[in-house]
PDB file of N, CA and C in Angstrom:
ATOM      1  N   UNK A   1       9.721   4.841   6.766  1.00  0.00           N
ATOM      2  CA  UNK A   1      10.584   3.721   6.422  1.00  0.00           C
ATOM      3  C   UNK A   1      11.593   4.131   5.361  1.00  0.00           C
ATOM      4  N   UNK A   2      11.154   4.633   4.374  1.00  0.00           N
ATOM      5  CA  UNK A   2      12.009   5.600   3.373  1.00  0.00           C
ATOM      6  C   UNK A   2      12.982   6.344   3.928  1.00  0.00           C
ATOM      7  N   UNK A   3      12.625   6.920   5.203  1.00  0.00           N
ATOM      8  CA  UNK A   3      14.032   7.784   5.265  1.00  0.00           C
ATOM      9  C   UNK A   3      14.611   6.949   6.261  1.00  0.00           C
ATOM     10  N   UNK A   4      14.461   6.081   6.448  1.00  0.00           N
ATOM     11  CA  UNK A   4      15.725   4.971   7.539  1.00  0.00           C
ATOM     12  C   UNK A   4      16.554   4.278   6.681  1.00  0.00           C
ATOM     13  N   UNK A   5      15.816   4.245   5.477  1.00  0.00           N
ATOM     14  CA  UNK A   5      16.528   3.123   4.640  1.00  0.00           C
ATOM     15  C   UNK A   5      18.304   3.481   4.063  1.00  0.00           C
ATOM     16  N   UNK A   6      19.085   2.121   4.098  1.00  0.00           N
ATOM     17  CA  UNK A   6      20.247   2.205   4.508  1.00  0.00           C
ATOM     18  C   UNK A   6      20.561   2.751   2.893  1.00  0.00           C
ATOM     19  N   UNK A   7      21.906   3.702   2.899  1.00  0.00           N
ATOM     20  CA  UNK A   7      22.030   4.479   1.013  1.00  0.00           C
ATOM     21  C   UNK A   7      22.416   3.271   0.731  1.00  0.00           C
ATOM     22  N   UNK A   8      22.436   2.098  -0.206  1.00  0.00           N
ATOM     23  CA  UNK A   8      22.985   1.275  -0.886  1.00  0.00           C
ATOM     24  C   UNK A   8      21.835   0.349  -1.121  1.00  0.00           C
ATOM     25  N   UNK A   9      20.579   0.744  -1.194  1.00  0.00           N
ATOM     26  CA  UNK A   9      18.899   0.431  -0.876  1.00  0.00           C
ATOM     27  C   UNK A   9      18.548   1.362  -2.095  1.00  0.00           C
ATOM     28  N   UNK A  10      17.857   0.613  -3.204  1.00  0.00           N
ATOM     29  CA  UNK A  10      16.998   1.235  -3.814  1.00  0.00           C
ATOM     30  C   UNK A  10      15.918   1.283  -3.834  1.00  0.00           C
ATOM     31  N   UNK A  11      15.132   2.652  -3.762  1.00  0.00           N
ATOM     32  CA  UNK A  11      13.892   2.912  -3.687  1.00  0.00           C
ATOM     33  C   UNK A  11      13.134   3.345  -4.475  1.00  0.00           C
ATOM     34  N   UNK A  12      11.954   2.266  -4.475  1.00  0.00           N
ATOM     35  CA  UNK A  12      11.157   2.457  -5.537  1.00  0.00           C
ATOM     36  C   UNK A  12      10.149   3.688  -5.686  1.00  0.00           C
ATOM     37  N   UNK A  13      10.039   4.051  -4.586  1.00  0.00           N
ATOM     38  CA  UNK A  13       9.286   5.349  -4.347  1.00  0.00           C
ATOM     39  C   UNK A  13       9.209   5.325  -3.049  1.00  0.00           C
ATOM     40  N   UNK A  14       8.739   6.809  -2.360  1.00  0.00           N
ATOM     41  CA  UNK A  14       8.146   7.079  -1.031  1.00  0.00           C
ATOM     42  C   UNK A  14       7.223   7.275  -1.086  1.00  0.00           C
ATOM     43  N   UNK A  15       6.419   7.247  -1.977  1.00  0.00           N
ATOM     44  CA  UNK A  15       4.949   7.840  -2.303  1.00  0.00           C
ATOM     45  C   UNK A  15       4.004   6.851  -2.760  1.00  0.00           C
ATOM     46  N   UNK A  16       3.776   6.413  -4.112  1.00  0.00           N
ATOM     47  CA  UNK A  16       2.490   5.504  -4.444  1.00  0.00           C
ATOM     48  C   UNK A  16       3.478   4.789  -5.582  1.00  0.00           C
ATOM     49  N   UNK A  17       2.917   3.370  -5.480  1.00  0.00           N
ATOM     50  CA  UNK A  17       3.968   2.438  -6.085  1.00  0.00           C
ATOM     51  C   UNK A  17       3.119   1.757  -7.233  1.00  0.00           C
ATOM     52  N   UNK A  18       3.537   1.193  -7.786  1.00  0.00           N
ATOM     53  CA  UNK A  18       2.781   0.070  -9.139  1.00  0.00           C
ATOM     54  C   UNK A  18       2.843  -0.916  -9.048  1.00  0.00           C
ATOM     55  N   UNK A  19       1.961  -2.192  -8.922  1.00  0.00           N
ATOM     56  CA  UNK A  19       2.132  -3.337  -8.756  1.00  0.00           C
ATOM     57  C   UNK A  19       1.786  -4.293  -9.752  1.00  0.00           C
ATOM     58  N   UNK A  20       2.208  -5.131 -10.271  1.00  0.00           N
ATOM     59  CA  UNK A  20       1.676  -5.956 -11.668  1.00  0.00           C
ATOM     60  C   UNK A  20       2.024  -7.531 -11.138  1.00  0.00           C
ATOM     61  N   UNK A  21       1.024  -8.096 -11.513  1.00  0.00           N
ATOM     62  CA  UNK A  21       1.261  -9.771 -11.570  1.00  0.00           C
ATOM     63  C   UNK A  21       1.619 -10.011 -13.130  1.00  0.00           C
ATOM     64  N   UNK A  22       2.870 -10.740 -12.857  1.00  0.00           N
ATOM     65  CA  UNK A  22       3.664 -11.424 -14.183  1.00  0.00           C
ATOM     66  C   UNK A  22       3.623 -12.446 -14.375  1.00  0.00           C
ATOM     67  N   UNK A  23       4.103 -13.277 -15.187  1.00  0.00           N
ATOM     68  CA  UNK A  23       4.362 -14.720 -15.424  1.00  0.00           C
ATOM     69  C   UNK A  23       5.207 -15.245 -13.910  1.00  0.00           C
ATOM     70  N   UNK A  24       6.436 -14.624 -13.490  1.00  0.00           N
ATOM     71  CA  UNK A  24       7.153 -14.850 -12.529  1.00  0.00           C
ATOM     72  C   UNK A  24       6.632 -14.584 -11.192  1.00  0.00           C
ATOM     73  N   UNK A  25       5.099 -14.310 -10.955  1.00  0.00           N
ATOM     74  CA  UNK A  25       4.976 -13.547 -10.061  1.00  0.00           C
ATOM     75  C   UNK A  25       4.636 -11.905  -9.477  1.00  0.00           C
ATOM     76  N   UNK A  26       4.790 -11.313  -8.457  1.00  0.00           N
ATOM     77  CA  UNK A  26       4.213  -9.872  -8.322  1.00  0.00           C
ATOM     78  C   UNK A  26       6.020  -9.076  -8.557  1.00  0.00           C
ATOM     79  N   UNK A  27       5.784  -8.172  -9.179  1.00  0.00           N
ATOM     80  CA  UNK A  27       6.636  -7.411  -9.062  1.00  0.00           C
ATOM     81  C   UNK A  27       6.431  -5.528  -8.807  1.00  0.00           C
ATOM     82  N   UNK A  28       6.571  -4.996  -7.800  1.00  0.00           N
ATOM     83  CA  UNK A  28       6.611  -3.613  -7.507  1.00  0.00           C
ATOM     84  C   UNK A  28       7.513  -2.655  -8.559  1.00  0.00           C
ATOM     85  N   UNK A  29       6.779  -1.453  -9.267  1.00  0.00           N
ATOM     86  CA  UNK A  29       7.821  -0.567  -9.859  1.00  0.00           C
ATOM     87  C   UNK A  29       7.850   1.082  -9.452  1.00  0.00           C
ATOM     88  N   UNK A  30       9.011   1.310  -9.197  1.00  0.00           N
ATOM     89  CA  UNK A  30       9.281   2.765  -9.000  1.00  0.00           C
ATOM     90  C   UNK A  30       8.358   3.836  -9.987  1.00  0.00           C
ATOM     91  N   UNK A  31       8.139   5.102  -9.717  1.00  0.00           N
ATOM     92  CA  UNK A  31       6.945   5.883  -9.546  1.00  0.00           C
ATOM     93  C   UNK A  31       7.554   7.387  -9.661  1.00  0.00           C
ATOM     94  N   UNK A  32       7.331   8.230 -11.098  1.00  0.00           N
ATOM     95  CA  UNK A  32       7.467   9.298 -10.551  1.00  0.00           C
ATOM     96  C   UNK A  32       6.620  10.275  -9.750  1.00  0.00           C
ATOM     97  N   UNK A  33       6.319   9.872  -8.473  1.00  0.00           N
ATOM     98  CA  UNK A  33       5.966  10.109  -7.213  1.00  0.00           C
ATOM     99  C   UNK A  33       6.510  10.762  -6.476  1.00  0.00           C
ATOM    100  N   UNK A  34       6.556  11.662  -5.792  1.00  0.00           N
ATOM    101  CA  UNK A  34       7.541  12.090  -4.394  1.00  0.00           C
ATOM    102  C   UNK A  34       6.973  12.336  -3.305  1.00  0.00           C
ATOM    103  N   UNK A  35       7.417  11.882  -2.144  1.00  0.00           N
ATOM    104  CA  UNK A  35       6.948  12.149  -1.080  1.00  0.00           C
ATOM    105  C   UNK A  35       7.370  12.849  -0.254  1.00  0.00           C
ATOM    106  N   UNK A  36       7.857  12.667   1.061  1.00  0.00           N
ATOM    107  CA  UNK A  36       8.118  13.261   2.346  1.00  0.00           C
ATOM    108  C   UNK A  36      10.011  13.525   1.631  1.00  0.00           C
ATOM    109  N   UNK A  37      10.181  12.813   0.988  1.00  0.00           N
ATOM    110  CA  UNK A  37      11.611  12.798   1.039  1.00  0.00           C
ATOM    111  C   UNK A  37      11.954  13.752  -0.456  1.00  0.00           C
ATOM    112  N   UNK A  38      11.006  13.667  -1.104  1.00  0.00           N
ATOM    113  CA  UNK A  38      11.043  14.819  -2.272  1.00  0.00           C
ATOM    114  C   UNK A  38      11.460  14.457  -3.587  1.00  0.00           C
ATOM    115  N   UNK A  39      12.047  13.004  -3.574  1.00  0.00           N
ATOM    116  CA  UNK A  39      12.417  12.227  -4.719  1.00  0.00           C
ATOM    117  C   UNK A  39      11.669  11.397  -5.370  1.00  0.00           C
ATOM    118  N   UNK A  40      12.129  11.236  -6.995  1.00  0.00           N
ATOM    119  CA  UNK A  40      11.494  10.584  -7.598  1.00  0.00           C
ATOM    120  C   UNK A  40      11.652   9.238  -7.721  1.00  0.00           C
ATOM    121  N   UNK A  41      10.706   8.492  -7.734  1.00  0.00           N
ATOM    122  CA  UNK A  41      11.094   7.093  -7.602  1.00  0.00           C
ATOM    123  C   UNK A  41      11.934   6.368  -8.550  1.00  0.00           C
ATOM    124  N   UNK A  42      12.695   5.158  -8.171  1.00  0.00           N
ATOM    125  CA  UNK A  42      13.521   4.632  -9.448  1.00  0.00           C
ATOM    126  C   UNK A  42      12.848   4.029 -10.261  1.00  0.00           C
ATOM    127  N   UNK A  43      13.314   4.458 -11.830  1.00  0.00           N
ATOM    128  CA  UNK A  43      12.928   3.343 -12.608  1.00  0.00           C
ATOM    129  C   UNK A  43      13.081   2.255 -13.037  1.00  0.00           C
ATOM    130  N   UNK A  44      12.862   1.280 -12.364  1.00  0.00           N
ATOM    131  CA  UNK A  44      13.021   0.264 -12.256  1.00  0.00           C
ATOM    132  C   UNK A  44      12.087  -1.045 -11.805  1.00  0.00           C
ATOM    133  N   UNK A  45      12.199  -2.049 -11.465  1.00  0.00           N
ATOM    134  CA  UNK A  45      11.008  -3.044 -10.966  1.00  0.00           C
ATOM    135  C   UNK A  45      11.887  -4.134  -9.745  1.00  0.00           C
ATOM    136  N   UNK A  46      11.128  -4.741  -8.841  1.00  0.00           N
ATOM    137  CA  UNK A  46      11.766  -5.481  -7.577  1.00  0.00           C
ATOM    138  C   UNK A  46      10.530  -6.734  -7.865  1.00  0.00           C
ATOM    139  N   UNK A  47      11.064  -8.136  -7.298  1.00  0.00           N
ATOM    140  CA  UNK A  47       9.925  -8.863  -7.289  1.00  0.00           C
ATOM    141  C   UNK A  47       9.241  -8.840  -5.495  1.00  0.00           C
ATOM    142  N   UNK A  48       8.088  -8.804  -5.409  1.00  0.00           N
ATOM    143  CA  UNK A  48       7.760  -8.850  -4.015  1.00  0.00           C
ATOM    144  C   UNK A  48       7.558 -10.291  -3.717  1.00  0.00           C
ATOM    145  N   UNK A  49       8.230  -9.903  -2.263  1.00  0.00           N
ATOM    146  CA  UNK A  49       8.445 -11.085  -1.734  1.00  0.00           C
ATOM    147  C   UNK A  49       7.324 -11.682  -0.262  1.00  0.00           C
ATOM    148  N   UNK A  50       6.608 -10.283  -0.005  1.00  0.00           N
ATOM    149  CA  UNK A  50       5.728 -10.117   1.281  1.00  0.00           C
ATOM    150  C   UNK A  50       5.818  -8.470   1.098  1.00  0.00           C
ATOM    151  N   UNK A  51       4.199  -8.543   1.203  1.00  0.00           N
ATOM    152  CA  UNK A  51       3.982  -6.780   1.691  1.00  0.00           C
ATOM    153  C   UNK A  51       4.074  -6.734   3.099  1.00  0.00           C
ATOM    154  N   UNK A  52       4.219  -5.267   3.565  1.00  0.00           N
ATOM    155  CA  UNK A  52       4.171  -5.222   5.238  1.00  0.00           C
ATOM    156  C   UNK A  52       3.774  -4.112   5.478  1.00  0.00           C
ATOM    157  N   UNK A  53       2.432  -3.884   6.192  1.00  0.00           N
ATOM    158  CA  UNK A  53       1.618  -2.921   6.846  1.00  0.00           C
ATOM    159  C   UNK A  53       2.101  -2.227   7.515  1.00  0.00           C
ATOM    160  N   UNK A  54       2.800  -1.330   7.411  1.00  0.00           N
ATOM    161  CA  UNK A  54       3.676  -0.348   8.392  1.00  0.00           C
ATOM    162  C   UNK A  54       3.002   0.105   9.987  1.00  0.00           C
ATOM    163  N   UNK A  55       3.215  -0.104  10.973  1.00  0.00           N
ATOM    164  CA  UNK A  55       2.747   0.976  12.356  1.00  0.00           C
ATOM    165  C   UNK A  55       4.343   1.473  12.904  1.00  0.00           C
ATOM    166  N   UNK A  56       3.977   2.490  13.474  1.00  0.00           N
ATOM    167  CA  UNK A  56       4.898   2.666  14.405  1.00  0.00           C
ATOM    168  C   UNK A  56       5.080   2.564  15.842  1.00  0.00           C
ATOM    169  N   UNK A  57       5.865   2.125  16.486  1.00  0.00           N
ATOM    170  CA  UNK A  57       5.867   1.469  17.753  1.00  0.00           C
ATOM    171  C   UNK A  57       7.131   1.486  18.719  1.00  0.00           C
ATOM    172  N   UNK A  58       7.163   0.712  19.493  1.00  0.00           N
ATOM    173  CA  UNK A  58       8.373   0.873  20.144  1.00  0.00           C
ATOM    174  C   UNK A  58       9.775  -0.224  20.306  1.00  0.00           C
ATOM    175  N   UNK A  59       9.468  -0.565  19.388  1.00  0.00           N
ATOM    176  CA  UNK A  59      10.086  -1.925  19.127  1.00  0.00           C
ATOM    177  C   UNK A  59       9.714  -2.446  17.682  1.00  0.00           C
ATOM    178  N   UNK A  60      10.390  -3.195  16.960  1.00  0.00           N
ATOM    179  CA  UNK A  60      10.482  -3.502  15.930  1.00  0.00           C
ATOM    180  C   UNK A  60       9.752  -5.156  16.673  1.00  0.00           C
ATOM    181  N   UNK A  61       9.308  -5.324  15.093  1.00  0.00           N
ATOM    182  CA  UNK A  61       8.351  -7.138  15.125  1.00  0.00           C
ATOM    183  C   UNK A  61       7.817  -6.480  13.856  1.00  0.00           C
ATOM    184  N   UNK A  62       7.500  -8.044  13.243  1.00  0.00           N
ATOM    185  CA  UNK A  62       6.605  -8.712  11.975  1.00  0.00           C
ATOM    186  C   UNK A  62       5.513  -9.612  12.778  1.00  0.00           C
ATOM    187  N   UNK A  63       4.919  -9.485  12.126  1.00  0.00           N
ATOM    188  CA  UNK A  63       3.954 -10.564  12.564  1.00  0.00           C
ATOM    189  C   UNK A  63       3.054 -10.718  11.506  1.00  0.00           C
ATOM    190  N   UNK A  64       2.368 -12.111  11.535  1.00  0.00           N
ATOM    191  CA  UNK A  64       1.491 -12.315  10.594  1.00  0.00           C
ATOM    192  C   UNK A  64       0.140 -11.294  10.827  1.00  0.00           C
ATOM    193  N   UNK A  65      -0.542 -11.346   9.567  1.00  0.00           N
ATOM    194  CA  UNK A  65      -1.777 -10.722   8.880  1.00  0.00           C
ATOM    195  C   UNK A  65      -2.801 -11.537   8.302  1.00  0.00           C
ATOM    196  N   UNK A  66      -4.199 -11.801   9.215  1.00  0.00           N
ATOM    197  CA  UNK A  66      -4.952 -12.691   8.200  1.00  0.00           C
ATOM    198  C   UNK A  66      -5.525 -12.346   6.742  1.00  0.00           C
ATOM    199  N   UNK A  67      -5.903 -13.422   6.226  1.00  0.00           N
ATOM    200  CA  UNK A  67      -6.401 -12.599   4.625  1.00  0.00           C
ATOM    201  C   UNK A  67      -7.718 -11.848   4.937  1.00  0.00           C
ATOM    202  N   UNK A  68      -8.325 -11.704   6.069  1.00  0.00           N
ATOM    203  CA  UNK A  68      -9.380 -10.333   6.231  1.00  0.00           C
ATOM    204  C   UNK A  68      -8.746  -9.456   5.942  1.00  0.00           C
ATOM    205  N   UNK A  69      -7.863  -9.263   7.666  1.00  0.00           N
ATOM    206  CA  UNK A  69      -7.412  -8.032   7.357  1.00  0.00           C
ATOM    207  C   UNK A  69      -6.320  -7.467   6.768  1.00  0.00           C
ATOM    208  N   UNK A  70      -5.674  -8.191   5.807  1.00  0.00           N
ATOM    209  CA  UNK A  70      -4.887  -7.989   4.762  1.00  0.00           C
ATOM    210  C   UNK A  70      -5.625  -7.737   3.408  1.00  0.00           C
ATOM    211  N   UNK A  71      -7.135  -8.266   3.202  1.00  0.00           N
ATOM    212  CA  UNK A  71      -7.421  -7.752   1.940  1.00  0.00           C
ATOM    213  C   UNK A  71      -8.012  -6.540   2.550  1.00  0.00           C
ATOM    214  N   UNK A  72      -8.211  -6.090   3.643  1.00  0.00           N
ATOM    215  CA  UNK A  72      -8.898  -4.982   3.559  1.00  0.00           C
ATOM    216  C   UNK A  72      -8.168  -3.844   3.630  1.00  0.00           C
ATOM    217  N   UNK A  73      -6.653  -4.367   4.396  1.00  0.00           N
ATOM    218  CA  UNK A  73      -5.759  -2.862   4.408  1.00  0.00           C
ATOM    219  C   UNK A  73      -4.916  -3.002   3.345  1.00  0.00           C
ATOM    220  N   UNK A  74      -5.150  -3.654   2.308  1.00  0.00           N
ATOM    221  CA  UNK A  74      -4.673  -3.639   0.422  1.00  0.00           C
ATOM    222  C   UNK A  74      -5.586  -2.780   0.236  1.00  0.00           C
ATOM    223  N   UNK A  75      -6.780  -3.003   0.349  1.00  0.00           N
ATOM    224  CA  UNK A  75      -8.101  -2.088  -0.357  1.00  0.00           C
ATOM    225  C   UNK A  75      -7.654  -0.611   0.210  1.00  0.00           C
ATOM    226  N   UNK A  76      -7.587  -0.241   1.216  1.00  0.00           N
ATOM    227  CA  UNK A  76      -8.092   1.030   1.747  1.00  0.00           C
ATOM    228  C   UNK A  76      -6.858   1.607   0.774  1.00  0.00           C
ATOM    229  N   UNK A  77      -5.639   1.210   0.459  1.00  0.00           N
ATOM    230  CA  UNK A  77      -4.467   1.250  -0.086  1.00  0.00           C
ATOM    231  C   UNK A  77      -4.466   1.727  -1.610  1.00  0.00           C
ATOM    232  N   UNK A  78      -5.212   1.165  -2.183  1.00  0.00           N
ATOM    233  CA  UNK A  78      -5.255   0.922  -3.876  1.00  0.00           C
ATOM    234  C   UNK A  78      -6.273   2.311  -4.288  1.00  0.00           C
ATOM    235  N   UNK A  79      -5.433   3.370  -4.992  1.00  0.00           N
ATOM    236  CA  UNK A  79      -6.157   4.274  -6.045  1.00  0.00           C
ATOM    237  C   UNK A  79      -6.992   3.646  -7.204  1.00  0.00           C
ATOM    238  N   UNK A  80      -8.151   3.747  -7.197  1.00  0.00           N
ATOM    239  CA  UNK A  80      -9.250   3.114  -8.257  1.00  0.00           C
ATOM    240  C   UNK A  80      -9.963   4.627  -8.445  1.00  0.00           C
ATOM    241  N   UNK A  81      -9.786   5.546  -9.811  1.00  0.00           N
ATOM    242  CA  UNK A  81     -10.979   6.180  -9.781  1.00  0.00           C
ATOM    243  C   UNK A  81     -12.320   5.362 -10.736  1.00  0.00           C
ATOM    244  N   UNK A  82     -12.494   4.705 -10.949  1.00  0.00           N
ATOM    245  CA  UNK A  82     -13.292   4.204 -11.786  1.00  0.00           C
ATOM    246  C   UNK A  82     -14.878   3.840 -11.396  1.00  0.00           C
ATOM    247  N   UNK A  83     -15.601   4.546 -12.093  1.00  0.00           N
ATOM    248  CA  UNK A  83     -17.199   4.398 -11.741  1.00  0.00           C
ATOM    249  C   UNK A  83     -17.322   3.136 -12.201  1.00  0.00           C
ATOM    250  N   UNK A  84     -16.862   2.586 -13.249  1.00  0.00           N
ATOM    251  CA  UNK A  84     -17.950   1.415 -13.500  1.00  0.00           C
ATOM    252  C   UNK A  84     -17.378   0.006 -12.987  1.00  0.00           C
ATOM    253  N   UNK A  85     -18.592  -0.604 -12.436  1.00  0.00           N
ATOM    254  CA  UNK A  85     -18.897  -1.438 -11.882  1.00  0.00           C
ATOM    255  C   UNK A  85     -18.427  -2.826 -12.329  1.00  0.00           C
ATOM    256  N   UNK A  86     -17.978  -3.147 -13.486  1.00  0.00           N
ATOM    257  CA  UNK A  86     -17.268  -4.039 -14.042  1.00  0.00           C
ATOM    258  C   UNK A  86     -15.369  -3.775 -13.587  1.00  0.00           C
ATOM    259  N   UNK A  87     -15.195  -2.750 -13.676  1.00  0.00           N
ATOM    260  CA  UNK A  87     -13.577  -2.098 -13.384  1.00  0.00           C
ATOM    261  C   UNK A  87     -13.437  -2.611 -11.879  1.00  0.00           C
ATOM    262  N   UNK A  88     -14.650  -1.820 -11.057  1.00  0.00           N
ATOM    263  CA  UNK A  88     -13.923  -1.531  -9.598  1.00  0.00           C
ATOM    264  C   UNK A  88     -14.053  -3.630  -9.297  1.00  0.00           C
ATOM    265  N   UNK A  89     -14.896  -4.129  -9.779  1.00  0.00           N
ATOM    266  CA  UNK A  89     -15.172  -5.559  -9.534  1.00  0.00           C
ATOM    267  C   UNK A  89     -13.474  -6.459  -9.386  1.00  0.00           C
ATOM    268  N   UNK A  90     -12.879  -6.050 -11.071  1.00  0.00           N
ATOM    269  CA  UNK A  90     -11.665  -6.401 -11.391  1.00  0.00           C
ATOM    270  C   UNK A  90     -10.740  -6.117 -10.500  1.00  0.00           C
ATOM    271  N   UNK A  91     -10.653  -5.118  -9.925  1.00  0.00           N
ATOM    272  CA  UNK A  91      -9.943  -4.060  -8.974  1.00  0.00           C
ATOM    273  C   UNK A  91     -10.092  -5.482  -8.260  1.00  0.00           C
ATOM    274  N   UNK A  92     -10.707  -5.747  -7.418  1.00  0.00           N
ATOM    275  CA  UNK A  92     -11.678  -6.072  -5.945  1.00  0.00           C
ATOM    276  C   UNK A  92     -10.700  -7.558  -6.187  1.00  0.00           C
ATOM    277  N   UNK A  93     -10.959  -8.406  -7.436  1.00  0.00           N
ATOM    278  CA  UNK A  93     -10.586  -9.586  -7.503  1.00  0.00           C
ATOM    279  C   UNK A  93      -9.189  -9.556  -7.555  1.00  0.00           C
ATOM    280  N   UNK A  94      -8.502  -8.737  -8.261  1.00  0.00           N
ATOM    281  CA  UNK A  94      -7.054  -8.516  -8.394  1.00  0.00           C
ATOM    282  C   UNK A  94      -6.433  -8.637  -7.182  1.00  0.00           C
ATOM    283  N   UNK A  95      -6.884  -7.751  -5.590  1.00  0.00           N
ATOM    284  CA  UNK A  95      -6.377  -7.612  -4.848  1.00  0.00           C
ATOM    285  C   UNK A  95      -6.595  -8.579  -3.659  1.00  0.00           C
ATOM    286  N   UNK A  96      -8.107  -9.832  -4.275  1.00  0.00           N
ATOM    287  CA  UNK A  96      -8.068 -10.496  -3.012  1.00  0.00           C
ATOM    288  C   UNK A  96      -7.067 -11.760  -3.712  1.00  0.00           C
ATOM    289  N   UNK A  97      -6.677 -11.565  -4.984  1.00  0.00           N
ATOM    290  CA  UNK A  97      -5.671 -12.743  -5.546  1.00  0.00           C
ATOM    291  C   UNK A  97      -4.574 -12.325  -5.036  1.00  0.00           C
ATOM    292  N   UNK A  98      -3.842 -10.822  -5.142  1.00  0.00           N
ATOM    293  CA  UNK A  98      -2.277 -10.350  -4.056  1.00  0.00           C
ATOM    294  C   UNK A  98      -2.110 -11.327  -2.833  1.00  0.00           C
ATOM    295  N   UNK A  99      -3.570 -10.900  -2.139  1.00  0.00           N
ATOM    296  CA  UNK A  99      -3.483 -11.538  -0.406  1.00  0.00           C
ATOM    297  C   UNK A  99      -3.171 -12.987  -0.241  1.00  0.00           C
ATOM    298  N   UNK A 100      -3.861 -13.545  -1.677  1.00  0.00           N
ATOM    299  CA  UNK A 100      -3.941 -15.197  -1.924  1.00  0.00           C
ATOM    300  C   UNK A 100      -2.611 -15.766  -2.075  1.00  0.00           C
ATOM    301  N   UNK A 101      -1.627 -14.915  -2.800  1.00  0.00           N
ATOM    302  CA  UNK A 101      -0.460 -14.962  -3.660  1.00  0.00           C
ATOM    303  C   UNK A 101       0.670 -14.495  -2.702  1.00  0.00           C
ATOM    304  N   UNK A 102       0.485 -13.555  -2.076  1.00  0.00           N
ATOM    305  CA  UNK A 102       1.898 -12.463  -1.534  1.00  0.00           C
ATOM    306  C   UNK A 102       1.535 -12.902   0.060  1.00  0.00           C
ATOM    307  N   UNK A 103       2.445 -13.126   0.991  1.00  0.00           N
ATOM    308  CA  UNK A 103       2.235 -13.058   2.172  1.00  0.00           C
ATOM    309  C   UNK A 103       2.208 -11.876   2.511  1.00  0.00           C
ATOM    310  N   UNK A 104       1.279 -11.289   3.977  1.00  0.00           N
ATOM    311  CA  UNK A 104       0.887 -10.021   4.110  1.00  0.00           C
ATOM    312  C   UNK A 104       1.821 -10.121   5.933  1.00  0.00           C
ATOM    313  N   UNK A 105       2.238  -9.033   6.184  1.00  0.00           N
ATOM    314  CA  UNK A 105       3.006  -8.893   7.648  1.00  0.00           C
ATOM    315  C   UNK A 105       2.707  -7.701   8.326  1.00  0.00           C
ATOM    316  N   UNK A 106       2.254  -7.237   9.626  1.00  0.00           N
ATOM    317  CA  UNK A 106       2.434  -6.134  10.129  1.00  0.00           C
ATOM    318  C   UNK A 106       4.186  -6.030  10.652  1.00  0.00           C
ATOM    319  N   UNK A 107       4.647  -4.677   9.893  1.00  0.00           N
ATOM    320  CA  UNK A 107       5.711  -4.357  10.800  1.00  0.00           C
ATOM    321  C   UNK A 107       5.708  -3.611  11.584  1.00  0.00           C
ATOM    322  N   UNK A 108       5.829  -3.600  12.712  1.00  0.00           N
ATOM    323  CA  UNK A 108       5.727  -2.417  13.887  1.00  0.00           C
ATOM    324  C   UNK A 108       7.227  -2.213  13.620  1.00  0.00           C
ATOM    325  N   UNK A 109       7.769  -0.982  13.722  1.00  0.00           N
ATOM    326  CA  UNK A 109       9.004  -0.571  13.833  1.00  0.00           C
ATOM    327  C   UNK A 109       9.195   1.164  14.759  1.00  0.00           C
ATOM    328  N   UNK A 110      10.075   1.078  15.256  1.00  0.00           N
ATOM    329  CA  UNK A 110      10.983   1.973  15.885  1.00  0.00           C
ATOM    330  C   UNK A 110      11.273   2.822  14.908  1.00  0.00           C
ATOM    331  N   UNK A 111      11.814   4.270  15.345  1.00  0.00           N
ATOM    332  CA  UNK A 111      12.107   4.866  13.771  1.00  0.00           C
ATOM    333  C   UNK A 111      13.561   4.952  14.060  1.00  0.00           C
ATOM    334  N   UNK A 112      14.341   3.689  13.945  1.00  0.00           N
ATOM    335  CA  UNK A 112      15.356   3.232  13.960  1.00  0.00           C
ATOM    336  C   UNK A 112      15.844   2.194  12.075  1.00  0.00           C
ATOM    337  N   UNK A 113      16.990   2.770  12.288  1.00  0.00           N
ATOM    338  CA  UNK A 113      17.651   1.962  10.666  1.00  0.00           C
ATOM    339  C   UNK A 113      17.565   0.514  10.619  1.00  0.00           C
ATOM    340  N   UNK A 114      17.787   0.051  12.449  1.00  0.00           N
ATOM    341  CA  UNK A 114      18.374  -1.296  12.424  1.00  0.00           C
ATOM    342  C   UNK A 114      16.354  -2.542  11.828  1.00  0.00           C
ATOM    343  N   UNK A 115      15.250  -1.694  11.969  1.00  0.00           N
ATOM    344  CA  UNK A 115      14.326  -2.068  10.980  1.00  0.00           C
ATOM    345  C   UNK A 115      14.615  -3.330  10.053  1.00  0.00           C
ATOM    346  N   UNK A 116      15.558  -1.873   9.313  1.00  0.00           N
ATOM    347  CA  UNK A 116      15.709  -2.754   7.724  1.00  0.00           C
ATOM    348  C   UNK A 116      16.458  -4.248   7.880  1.00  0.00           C
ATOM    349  N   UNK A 117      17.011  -4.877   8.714  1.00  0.00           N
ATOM    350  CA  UNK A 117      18.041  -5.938   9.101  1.00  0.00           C
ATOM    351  C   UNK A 117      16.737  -6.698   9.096  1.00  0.00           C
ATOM    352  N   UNK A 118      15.457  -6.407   9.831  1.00  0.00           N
ATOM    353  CA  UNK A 118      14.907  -7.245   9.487  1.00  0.00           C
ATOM    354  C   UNK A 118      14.173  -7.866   8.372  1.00  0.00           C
ATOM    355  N   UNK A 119      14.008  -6.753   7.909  1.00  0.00           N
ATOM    356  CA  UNK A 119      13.450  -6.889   6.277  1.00  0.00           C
ATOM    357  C   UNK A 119      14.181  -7.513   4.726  1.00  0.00           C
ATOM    358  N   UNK A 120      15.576  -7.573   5.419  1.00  0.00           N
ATOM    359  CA  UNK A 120      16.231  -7.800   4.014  1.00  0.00           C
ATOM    360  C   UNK A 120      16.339  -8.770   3.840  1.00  0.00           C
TER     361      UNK A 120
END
């Protein structure tokens, strides 16, 4: 999705992102991370508006995500090294409040630019 994205698109990373609940809501922040594309993420913050489960396919569509399987493909998602059992708990609650809070979408997309038209 990173490398379709149109240049006048800032990206917060291609790699692993930061997510914080604020007073205003969730907001995503850029990451010095690099991925496939070799860059570092911006520094900066976006408010999220809906996460979206990436597949690839042959045709572009959104579609809804129930809160199963949206808290579970948040989980498989989220770096936690933490042994103790009070942490990973917090972890656990944090992310079934995202699913509660953020609408969750599968996007199937084409590895086509015209994607992003739907996303913006």
């Amino acid at each position: 999705m990173a490398r379709l994205a149109p240049p006048d698109v800032t990206l917060l990373t291609d790699e692993i992102s930061y997510v914080s609940r604020e007073e205003d809501g969730y907001h995503a922040y850029g990451t010095p991370f690099a991925g496939d594309l070799g860059r570092l993420g911006e520094n900066t913050r976006a408010p999220l508006a809906a996460l979206y489960l990436l597949t690839k396919g042959t045709e572009n569509k959104i579609e809804p995500v129930g809160a199963a399987e949206a808290s579970r493909a948040l989980l498989e998602n989220i770096l936690c090294f933490a042994h103790d059992s009070e942490v990973v708990r917090s972890v656990f609650a944090a992310a079934c409040d995202f699913v509660c809070r953020v609408p969750i979408r599968r996007l199937t997309f084409a590895p086509d630019a015209r994607v992003w038209e739907m996303i913006a």
